[in-house]
N, C-alpha and C. Protein backbone atom coordinates (compact mmCIF):
# COMPACT_ATOMS: atom_id res chain seq x y z
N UNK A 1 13.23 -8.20 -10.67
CA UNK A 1 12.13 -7.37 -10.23
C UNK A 1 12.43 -6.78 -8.86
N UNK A 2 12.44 -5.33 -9.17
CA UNK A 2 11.99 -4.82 -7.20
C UNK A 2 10.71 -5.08 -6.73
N UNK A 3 11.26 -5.32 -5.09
CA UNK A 3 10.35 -5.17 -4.33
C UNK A 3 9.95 -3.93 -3.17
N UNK A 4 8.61 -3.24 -3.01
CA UNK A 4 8.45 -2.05 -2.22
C UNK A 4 7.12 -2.24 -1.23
N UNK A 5 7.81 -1.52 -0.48
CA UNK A 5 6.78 -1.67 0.99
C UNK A 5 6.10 -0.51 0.86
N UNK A 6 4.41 -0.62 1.16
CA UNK A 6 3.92 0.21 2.06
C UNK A 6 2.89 0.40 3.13
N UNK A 7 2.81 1.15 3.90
CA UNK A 7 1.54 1.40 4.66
C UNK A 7 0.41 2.13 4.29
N UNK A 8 -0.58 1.84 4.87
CA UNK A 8 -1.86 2.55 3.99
C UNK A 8 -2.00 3.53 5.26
N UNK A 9 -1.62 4.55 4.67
CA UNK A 9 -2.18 5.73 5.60
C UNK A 9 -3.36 6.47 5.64
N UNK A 10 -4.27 6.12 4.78
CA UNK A 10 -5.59 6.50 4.65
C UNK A 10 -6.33 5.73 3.86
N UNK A 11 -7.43 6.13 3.84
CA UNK A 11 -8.60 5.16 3.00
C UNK A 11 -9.79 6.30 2.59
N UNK A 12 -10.00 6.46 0.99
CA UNK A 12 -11.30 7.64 0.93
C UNK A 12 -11.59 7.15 -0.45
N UNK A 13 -12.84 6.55 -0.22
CA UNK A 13 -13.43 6.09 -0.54
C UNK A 13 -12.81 4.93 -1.78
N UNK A 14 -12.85 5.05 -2.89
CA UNK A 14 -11.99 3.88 -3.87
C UNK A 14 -10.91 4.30 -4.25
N UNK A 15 -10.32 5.08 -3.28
CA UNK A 15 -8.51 5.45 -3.16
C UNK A 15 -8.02 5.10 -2.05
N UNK A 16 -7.06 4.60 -2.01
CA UNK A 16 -6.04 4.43 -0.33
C UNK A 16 -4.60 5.71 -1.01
N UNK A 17 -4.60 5.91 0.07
CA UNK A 17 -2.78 6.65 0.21
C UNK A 17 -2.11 6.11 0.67
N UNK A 18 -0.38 5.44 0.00
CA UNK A 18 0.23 4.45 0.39
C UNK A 18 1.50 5.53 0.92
N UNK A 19 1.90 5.31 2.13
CA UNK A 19 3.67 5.69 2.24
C UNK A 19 4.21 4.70 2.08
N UNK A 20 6.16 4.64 1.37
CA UNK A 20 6.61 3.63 1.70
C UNK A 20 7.45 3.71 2.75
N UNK A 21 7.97 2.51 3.15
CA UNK A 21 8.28 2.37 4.15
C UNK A 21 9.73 1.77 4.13
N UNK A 22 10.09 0.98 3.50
CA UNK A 22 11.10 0.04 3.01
C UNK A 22 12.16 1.92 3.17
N UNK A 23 12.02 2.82 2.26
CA UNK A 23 12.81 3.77 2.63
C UNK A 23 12.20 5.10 3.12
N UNK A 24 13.04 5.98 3.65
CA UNK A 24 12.31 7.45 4.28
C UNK A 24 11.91 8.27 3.17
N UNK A 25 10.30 8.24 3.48
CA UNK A 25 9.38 9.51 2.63
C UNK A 25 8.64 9.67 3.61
N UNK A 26 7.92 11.08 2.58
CA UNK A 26 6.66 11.65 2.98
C UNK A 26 6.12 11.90 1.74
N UNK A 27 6.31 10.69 0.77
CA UNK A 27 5.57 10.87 -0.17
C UNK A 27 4.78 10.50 -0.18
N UNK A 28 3.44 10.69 -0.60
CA UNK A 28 1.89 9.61 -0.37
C UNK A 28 1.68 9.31 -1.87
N UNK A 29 1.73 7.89 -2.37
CA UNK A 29 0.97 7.71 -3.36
C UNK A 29 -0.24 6.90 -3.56
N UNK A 30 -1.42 7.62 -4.09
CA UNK A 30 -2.60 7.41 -4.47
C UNK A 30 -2.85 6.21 -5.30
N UNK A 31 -3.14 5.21 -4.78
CA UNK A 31 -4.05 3.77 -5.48
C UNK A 31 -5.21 3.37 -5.36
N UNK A 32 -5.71 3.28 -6.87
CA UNK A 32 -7.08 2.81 -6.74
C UNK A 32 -7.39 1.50 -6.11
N UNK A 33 -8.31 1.37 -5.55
CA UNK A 33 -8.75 0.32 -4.18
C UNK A 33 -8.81 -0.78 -4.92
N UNK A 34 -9.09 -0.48 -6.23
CA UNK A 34 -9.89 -2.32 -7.16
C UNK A 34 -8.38 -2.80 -7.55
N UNK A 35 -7.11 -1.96 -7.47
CA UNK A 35 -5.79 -3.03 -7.14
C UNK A 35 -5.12 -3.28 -5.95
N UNK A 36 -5.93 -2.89 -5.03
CA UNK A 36 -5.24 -3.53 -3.73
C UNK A 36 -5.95 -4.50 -3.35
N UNK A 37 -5.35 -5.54 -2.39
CA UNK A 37 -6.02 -6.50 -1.99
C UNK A 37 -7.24 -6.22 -1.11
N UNK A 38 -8.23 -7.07 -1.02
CA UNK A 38 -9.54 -6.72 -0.43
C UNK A 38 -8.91 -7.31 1.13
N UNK A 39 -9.67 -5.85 2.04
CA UNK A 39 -9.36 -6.73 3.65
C UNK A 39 -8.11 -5.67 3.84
N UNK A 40 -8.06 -4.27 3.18
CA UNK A 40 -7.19 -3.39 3.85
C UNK A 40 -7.70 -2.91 4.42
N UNK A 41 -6.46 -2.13 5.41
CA UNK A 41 -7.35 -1.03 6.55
C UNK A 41 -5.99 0.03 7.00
N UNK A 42 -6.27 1.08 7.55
CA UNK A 42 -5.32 2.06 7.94
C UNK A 42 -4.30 1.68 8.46
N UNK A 43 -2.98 1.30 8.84
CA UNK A 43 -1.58 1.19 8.77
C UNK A 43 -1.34 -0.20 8.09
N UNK A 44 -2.70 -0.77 7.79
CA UNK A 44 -1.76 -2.29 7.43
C UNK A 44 -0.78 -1.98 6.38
N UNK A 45 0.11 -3.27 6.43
CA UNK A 45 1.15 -3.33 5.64
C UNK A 45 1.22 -3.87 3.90
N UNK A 46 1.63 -3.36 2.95
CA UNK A 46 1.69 -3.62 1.66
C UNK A 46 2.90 -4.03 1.23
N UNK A 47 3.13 -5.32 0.97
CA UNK A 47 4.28 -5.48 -0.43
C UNK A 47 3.92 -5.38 -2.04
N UNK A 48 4.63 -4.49 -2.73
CA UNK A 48 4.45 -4.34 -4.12
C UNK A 48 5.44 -5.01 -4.86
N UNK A 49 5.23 -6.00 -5.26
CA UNK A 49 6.28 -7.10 -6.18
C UNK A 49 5.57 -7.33 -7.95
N UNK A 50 6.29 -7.39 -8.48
CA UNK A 50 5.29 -7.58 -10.21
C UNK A 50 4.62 -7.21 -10.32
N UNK A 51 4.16 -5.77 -10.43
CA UNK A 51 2.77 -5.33 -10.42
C UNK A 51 1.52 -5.60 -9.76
N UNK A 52 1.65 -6.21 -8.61
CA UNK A 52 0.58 -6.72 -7.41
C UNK A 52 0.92 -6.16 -5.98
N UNK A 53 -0.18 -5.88 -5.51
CA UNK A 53 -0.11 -6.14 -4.29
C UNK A 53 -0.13 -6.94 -3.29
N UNK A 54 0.14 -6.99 -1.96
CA UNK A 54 -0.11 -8.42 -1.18
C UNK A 54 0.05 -7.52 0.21
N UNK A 55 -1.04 -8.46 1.05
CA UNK A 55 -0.72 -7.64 2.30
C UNK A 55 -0.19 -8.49 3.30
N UNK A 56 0.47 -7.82 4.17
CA UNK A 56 1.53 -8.75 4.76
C UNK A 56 1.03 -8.72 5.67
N UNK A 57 1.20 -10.26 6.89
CA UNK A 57 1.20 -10.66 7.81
C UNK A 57 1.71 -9.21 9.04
N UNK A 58 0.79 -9.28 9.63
CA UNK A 58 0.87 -8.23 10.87
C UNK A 58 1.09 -8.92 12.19
C-alpha cells in the first residue's frame, strides 16, 4: 500500500481542499468532510494510508 500526505488548505462547508505535500503540486483535491477525521482545521496535516485518513501530530 502507498502512503500520501496532505494539508488542508481550506475548509467550505462539508468539503476540505487537500494539497499534497509528500510531492510538488498545485493540485487541490476535494474531500468530503464525513471521511476525514473530525478535529481538522486549515494547514493541519493529513496521512492517507488504506483508504483512511489520519491526522498527524503537529
Amino acid at each position: 500500500m502507498q502512503t500520501w500526505y496532505y494539508e488542508v488548505v481550506s475548509i467550505d462547508g462539508d468539503y476540505a481542499n487537500l494539497r499534497r505535500i509528500d510531492i510538488p503540486s498545485d493540485d487541490l483535491k476535494l474531500v468530503a468532510r464525513a471521511l476525514l477525521p473530525a478535529g481538522i482545521y486549515v494547514g493541519c496535516k493529513l496521512k492517507y494510508e488504506m483508504f483512511q485518513y489520519e491526522l498527524m501530530e503537529q
